[in-house]
N, C-alpha and C. Protein backbone atom coordinates (compact mmCIF):
# COMPACT_ATOMS: atom_id res chain seq x y z
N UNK A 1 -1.30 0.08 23.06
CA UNK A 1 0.11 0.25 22.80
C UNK A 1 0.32 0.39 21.28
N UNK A 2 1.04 1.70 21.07
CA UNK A 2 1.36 1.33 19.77
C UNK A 2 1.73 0.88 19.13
N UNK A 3 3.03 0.10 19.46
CA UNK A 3 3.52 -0.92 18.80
C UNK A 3 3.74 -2.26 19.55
N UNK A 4 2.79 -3.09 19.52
CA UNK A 4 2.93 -4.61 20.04
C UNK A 4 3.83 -5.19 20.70
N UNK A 5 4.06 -5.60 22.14
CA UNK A 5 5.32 -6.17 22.11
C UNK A 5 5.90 -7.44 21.63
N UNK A 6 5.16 -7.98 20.72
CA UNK A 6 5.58 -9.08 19.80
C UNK A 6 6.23 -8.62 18.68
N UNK A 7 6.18 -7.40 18.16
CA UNK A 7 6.23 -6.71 17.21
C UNK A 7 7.66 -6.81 17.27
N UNK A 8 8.83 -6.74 15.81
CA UNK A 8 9.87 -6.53 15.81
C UNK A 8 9.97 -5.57 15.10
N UNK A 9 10.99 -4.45 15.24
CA UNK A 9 11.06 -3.30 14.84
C UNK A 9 12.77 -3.12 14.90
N UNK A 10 13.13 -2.71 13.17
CA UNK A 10 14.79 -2.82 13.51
C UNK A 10 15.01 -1.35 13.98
N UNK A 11 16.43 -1.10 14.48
CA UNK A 11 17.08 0.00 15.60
C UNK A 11 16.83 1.35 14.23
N UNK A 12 16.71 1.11 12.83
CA UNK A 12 17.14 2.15 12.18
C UNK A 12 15.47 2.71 11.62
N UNK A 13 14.83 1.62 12.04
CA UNK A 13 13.29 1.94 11.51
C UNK A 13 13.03 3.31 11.90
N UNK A 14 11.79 4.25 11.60
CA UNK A 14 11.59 5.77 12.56
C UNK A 14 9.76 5.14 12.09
N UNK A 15 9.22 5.18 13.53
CA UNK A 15 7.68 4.50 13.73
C UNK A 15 7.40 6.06 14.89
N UNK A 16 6.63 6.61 13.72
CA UNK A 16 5.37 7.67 14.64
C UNK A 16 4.73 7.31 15.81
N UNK A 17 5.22 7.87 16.77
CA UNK A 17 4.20 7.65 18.15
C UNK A 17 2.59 7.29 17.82
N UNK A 18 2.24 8.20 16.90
CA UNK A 18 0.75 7.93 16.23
C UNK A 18 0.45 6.53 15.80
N UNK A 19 1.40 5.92 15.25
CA UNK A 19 0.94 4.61 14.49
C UNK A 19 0.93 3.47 14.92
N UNK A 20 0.32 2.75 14.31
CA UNK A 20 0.06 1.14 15.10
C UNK A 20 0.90 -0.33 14.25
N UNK A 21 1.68 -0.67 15.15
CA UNK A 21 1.94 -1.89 14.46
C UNK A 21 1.90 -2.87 15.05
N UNK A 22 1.19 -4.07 15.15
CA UNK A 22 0.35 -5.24 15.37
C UNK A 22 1.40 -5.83 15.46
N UNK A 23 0.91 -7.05 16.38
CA UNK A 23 1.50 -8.64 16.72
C UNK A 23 1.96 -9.39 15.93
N UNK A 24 3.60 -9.19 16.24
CA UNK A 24 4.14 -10.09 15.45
C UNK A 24 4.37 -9.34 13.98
N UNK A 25 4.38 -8.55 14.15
CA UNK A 25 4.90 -7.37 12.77
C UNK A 25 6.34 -7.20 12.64
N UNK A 26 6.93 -7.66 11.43
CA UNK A 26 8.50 -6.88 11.54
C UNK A 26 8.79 -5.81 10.62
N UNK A 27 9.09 -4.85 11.07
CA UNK A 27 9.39 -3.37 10.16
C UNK A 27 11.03 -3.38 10.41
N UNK A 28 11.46 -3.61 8.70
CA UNK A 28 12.83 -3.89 8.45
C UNK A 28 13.81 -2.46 8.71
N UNK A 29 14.86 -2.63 8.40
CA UNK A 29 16.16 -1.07 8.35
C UNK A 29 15.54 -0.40 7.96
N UNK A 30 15.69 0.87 8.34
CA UNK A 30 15.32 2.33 7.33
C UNK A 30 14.42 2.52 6.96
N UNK A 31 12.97 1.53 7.83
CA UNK A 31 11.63 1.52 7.12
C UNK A 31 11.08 3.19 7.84
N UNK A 32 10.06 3.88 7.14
CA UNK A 32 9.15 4.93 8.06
C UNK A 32 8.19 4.49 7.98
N UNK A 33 7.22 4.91 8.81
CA UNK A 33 5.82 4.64 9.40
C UNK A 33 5.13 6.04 9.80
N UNK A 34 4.65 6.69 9.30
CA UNK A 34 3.75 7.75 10.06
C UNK A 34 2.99 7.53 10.60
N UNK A 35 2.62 9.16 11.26
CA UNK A 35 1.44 9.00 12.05
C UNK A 35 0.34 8.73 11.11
N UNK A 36 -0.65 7.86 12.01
CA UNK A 36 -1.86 7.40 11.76
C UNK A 36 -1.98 6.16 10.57
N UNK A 37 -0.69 5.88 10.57
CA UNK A 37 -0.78 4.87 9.55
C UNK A 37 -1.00 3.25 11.00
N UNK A 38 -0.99 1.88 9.83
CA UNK A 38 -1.29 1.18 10.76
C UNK A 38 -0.82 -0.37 10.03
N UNK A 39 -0.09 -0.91 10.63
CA UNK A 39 0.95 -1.83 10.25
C UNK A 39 0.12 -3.80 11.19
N UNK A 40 -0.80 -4.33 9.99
CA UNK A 40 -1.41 -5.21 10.93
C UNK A 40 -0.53 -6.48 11.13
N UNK A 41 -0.99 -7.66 11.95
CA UNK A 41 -0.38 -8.26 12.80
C UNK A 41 -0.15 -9.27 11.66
N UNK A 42 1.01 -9.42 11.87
CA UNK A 42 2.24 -10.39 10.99
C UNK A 42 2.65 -10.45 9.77
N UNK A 43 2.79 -8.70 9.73
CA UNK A 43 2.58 -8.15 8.34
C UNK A 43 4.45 -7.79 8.55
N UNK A 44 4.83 -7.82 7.20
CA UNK A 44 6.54 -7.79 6.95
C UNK A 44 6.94 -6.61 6.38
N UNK A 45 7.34 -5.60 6.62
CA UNK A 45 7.96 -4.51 5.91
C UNK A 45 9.49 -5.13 5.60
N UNK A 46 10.03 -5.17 4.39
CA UNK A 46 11.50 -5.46 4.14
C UNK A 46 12.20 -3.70 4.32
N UNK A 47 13.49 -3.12 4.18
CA UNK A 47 14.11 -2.67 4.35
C UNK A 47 13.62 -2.03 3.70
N UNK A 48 14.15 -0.09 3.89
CA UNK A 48 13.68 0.98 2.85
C UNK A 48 12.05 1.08 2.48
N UNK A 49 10.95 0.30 3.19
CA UNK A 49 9.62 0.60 3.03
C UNK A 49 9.18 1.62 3.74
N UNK A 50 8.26 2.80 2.59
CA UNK A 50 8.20 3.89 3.74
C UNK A 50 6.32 4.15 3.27
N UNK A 51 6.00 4.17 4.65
CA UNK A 51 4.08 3.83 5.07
C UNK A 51 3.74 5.06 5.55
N UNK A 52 3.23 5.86 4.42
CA UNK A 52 2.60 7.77 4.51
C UNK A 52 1.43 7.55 5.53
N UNK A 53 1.17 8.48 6.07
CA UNK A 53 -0.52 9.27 7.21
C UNK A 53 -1.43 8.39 6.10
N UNK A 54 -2.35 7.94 7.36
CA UNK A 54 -3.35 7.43 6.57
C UNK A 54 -3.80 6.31 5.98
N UNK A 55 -2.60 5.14 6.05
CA UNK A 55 -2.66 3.97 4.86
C UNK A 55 -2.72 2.57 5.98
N UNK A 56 -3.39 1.73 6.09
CA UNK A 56 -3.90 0.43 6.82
C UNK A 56 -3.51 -0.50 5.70
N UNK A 57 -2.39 -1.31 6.53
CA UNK A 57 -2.52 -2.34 5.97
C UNK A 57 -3.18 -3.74 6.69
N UNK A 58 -3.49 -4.82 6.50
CA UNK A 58 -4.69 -6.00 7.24
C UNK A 58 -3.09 -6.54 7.67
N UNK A 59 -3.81 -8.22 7.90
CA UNK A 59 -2.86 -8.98 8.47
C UNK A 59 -1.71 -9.35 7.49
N UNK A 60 -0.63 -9.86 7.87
CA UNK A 60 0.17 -10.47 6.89
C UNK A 60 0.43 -10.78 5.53
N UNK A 61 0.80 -9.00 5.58
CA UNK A 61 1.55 -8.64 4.15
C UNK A 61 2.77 -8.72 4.41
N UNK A 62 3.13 -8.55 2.80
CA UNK A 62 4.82 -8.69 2.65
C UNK A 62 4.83 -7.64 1.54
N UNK A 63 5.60 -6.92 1.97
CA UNK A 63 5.92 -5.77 1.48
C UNK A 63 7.34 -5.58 1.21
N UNK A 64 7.90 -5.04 0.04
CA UNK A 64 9.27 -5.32 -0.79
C UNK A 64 10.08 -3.80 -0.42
N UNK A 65 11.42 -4.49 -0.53
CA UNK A 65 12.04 -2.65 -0.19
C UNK A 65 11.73 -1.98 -1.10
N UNK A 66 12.23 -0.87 -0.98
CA UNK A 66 11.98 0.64 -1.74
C UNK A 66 10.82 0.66 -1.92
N UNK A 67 9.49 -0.04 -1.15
CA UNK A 67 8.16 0.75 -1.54
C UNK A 67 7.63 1.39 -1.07
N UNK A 68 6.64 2.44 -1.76
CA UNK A 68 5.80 3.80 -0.87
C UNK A 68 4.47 3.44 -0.65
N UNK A 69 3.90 3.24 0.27
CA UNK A 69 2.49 3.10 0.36
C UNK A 69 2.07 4.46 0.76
N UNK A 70 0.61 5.06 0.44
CA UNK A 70 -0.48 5.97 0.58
C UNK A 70 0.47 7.65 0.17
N UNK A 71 1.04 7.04 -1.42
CA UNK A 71 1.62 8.52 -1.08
C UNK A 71 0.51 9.45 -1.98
N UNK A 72 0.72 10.90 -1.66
CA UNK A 72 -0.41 11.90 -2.17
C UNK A 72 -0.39 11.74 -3.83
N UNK A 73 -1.96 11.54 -4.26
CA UNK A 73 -2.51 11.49 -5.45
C UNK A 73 -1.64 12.66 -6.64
N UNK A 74 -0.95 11.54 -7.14
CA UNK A 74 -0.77 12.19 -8.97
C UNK A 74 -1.76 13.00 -9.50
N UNK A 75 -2.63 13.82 -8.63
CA UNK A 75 -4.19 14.43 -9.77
C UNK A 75 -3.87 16.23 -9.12
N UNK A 76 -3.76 16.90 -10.30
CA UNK A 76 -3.67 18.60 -10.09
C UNK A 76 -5.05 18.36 -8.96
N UNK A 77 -5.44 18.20 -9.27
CA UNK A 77 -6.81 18.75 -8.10
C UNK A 77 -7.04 18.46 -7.18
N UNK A 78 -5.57 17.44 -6.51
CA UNK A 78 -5.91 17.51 -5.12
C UNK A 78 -5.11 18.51 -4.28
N UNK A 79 -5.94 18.62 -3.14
CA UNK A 79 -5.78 20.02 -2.52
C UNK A 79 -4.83 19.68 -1.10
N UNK A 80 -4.42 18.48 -0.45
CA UNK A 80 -3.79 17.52 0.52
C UNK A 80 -5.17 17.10 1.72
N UNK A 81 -6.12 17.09 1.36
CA UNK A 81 -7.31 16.88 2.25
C UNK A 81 -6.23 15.23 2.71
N UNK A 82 -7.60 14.81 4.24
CA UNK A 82 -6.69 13.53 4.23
C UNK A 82 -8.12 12.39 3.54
N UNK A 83 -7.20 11.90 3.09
CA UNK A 83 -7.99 10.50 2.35
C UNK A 83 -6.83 9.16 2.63
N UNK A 84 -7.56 8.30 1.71
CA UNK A 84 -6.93 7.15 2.89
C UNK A 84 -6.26 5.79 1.18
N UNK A 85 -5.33 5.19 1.99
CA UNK A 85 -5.23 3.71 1.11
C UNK A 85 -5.58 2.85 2.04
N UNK A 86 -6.08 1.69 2.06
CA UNK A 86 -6.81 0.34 3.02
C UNK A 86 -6.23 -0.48 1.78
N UNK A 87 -5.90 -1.62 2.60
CA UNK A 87 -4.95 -2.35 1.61
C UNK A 87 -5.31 -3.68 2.90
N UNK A 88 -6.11 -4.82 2.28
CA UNK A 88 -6.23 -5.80 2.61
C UNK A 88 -5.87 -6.90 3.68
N UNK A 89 -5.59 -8.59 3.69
CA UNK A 89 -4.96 -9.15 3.89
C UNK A 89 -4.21 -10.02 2.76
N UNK A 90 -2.85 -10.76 3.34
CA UNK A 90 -2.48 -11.80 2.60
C UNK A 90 -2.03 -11.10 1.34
N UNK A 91 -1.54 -9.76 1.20
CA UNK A 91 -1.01 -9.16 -0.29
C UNK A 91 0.28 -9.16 -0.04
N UNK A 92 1.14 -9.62 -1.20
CA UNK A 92 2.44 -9.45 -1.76
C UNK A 92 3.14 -8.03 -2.51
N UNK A 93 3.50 -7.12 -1.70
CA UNK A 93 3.72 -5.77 -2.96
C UNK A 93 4.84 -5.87 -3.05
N UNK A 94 5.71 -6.22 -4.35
CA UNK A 94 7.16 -6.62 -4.52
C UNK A 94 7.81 -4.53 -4.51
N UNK A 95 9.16 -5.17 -5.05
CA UNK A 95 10.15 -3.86 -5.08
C UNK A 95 9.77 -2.45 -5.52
N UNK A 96 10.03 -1.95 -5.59
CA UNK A 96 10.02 -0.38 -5.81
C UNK A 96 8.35 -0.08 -6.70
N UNK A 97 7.11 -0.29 -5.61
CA UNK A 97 5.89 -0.08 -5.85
C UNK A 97 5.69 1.19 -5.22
N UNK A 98 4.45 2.11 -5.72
CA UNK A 98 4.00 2.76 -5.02
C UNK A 98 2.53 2.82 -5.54
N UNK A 99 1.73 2.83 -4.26
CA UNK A 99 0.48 3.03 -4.66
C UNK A 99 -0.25 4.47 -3.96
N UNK A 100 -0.76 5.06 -4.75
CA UNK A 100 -1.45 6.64 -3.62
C UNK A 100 -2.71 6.48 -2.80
N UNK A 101 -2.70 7.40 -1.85
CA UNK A 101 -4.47 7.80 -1.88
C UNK A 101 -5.16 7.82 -2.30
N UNK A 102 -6.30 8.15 -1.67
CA UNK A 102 -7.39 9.18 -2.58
C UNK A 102 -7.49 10.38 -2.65
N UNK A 103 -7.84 11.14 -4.11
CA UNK A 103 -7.77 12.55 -4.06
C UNK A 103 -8.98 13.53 -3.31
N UNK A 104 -10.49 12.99 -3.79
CA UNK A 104 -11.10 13.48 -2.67
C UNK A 104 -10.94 13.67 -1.14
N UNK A 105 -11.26 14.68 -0.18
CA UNK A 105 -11.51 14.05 1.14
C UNK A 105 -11.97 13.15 1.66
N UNK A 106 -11.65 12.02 2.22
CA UNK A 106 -12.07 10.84 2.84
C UNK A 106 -12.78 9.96 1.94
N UNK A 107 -12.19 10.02 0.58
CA UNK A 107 -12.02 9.01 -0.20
C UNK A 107 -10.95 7.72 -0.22
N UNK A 108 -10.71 7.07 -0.89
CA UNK A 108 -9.67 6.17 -0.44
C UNK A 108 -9.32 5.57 -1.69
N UNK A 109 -8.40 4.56 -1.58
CA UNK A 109 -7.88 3.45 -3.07
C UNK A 109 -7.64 2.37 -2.16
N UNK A 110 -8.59 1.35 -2.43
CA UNK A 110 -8.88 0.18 -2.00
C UNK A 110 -8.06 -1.45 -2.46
N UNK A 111 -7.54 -1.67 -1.90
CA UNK A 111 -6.69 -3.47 -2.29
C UNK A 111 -7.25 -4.50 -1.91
N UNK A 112 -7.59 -5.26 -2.05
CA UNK A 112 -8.35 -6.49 -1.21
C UNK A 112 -7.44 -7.38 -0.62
N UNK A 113 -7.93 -8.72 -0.97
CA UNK A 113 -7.13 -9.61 -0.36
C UNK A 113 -5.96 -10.38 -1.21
N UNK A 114 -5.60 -11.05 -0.69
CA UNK A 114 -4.60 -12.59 -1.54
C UNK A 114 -4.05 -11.83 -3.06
N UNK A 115 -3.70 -10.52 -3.06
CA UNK A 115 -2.67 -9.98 -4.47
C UNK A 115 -1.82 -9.74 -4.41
N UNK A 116 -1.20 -10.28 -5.60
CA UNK A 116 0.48 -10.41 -6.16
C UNK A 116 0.55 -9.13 -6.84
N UNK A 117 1.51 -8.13 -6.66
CA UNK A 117 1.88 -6.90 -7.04
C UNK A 117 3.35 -6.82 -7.25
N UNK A 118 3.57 -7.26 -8.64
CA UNK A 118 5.08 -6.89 -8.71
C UNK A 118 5.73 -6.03 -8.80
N UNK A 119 7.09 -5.85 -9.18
CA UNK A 119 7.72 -4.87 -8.76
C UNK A 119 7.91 -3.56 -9.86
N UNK A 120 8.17 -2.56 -9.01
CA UNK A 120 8.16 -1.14 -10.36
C UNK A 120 7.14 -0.99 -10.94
N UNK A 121 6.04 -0.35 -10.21
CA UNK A 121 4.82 -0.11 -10.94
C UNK A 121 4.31 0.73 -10.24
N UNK A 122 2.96 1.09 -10.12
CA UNK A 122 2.12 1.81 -10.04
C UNK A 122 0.55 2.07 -9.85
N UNK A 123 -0.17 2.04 -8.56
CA UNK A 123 -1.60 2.03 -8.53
C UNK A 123 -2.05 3.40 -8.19
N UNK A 124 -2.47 4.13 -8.93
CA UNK A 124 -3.03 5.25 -8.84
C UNK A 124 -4.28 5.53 -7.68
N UNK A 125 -4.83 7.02 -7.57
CA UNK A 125 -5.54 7.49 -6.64
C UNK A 125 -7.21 6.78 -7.21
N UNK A 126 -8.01 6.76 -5.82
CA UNK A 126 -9.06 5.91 -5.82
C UNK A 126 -9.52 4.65 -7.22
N UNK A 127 -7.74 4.04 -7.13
CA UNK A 127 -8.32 2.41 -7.45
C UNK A 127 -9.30 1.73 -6.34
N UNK A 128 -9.77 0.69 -6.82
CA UNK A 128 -10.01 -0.61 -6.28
C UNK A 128 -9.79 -1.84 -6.54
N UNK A 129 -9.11 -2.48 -6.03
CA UNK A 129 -8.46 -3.69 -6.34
C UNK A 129 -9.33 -5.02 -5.69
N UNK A 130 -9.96 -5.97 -6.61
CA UNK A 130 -10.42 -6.90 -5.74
C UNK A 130 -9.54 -7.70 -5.07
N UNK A 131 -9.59 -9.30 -5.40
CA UNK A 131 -8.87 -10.74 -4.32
C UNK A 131 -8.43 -11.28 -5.24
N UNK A 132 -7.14 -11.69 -5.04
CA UNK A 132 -6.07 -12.56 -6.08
C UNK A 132 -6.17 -12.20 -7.53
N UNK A 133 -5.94 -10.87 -7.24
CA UNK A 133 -4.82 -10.37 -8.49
C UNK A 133 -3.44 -10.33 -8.73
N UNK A 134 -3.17 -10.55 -9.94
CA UNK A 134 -1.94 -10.55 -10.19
C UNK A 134 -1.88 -9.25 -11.27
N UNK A 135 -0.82 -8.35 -11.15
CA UNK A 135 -0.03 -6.58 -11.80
C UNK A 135 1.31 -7.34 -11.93
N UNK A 136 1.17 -7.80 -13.06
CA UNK A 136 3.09 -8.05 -13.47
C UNK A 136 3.88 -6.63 -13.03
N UNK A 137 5.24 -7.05 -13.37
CA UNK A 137 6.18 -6.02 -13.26
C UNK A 137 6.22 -4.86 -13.98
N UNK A 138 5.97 -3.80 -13.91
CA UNK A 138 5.90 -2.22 -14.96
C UNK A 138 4.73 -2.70 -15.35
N UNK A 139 3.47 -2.47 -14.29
CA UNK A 139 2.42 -2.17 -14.97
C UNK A 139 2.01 -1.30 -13.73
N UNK A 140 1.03 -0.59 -15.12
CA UNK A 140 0.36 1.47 -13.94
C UNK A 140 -1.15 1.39 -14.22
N UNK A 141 -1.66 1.48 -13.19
CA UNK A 141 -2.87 1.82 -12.76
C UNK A 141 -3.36 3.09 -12.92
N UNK A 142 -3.68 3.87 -13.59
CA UNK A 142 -4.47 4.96 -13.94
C UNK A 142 -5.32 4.98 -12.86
N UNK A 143 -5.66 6.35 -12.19
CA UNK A 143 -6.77 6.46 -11.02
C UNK A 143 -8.00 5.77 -11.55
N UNK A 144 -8.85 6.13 -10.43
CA UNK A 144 -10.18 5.37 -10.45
C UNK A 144 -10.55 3.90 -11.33
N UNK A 145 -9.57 2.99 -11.46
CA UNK A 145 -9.75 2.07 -11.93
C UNK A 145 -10.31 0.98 -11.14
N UNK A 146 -11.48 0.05 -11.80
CA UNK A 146 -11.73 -1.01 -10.75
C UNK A 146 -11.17 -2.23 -11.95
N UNK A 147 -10.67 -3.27 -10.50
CA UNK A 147 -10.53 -4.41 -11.18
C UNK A 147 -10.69 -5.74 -10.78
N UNK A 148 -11.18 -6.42 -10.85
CA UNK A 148 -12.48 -7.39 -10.37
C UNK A 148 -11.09 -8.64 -9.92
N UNK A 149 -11.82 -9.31 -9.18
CA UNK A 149 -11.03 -10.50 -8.70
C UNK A 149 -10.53 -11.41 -9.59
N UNK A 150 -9.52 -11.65 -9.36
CA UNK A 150 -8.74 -12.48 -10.15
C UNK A 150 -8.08 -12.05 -11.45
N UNK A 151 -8.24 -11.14 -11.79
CA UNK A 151 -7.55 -10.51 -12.78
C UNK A 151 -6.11 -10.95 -13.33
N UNK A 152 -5.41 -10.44 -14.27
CA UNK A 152 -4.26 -10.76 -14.74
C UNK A 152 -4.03 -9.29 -15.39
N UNK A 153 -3.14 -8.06 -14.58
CA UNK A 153 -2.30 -7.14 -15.55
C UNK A 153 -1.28 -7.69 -15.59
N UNK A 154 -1.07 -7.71 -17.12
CA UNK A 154 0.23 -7.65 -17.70
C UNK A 154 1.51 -7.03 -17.49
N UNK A 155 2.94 -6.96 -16.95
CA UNK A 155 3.63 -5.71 -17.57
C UNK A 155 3.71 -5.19 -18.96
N UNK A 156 4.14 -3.57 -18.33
CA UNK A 156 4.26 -2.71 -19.68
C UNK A 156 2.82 -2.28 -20.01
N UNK A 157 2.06 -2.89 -19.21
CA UNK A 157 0.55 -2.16 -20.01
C UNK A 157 0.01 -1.15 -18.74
N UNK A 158 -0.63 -0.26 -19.43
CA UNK A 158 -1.11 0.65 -18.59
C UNK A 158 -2.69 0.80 -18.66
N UNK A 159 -3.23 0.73 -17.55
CA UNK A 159 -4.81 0.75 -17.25
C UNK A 159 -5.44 2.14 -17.35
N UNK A 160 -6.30 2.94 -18.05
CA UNK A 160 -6.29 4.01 -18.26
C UNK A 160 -7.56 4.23 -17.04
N UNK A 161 -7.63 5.49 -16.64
CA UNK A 161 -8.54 5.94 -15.72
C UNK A 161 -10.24 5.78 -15.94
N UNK A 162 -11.00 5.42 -15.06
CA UNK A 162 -12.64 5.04 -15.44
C UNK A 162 -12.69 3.65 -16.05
N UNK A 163 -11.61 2.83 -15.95
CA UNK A 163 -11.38 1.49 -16.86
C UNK A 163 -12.16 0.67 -15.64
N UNK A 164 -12.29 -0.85 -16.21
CA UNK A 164 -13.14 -1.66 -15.48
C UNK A 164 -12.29 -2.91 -16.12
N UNK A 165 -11.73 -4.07 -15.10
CA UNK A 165 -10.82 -4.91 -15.59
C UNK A 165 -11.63 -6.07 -14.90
């Protein structure tokens, strides 16, 4: 079933026949969900969250309005192949975030577990994010960045691409 019947889903949400949303999931007002995306069990969409083709999130996230998950890579050279975002358990992505794909084919931009992601920012195409990080508010991820567990971005600072944190 695609969407759980534990699952709460408000009347204004629009959830792709394609996609999956798990036990005990609530997808708030005006949230979207595409196909092939996948919403895991007791994971929170707030209002205005909209979840592109392609993007998995684990168990019980909380996810802030106005955010975009798996939208297509900021990089001239991608061509719309599908590639993927996988995004952990136990992550916090506050207000108006967006994080992309990957620009290769069946590449991806990776989140781990237990991270704090505040609001108005930015994770670029094939990051990797380890476990309990914290991205203050207005801070951008430059693609291909890795950044090791436990980290601390700052806001206002920007991670430049090929960086290692």
């Amino acid at each position: 079933m695609p969407i759980h019947p534990s699952a709460q889903v408000a009347p204004s949400a629009r959830i792709h026949s394609e996609a999956v949303v798990g036990p005990g999931a609530i997808v708030g007002e005006f949230c979207v969900v595409e196909q092939d995306a996948v919403i895991g069990a007791g994971s929170r969409l707030e209002p205005y969250v909209y979840v592109k083709r392609w993007t998995t999130l684990g168990e019980r996230n909380e996810i802030s309005a106005g955010t975009v998950l798996g939208t297509d890579p900021l990089d001239k050279s991608f061509q719309g192949d599908r590639s993927y975002l996988r995004i952990g358990n136990r992550n916090r992505i506050r207000e108006h975030f967006t994080i992309s794909r990957g620009t290769q084919p069946e590449s991806a931009t990776i989140i781990g577990d237990d991270n704090y992601i505040m609001t108005s920012g930015h994770i670029a195409h094939n990051c990797t994010l380890g476990n309990g990080i914290t991205v203050a508010s207005c801070a951008l991820v430059a693609g291909y960045v890795e950044v090791e567990d436990r980290a601390f971005i700052s806001g206002g600072v920007v991670v430049h691409q090929y960086s290692r944190v």
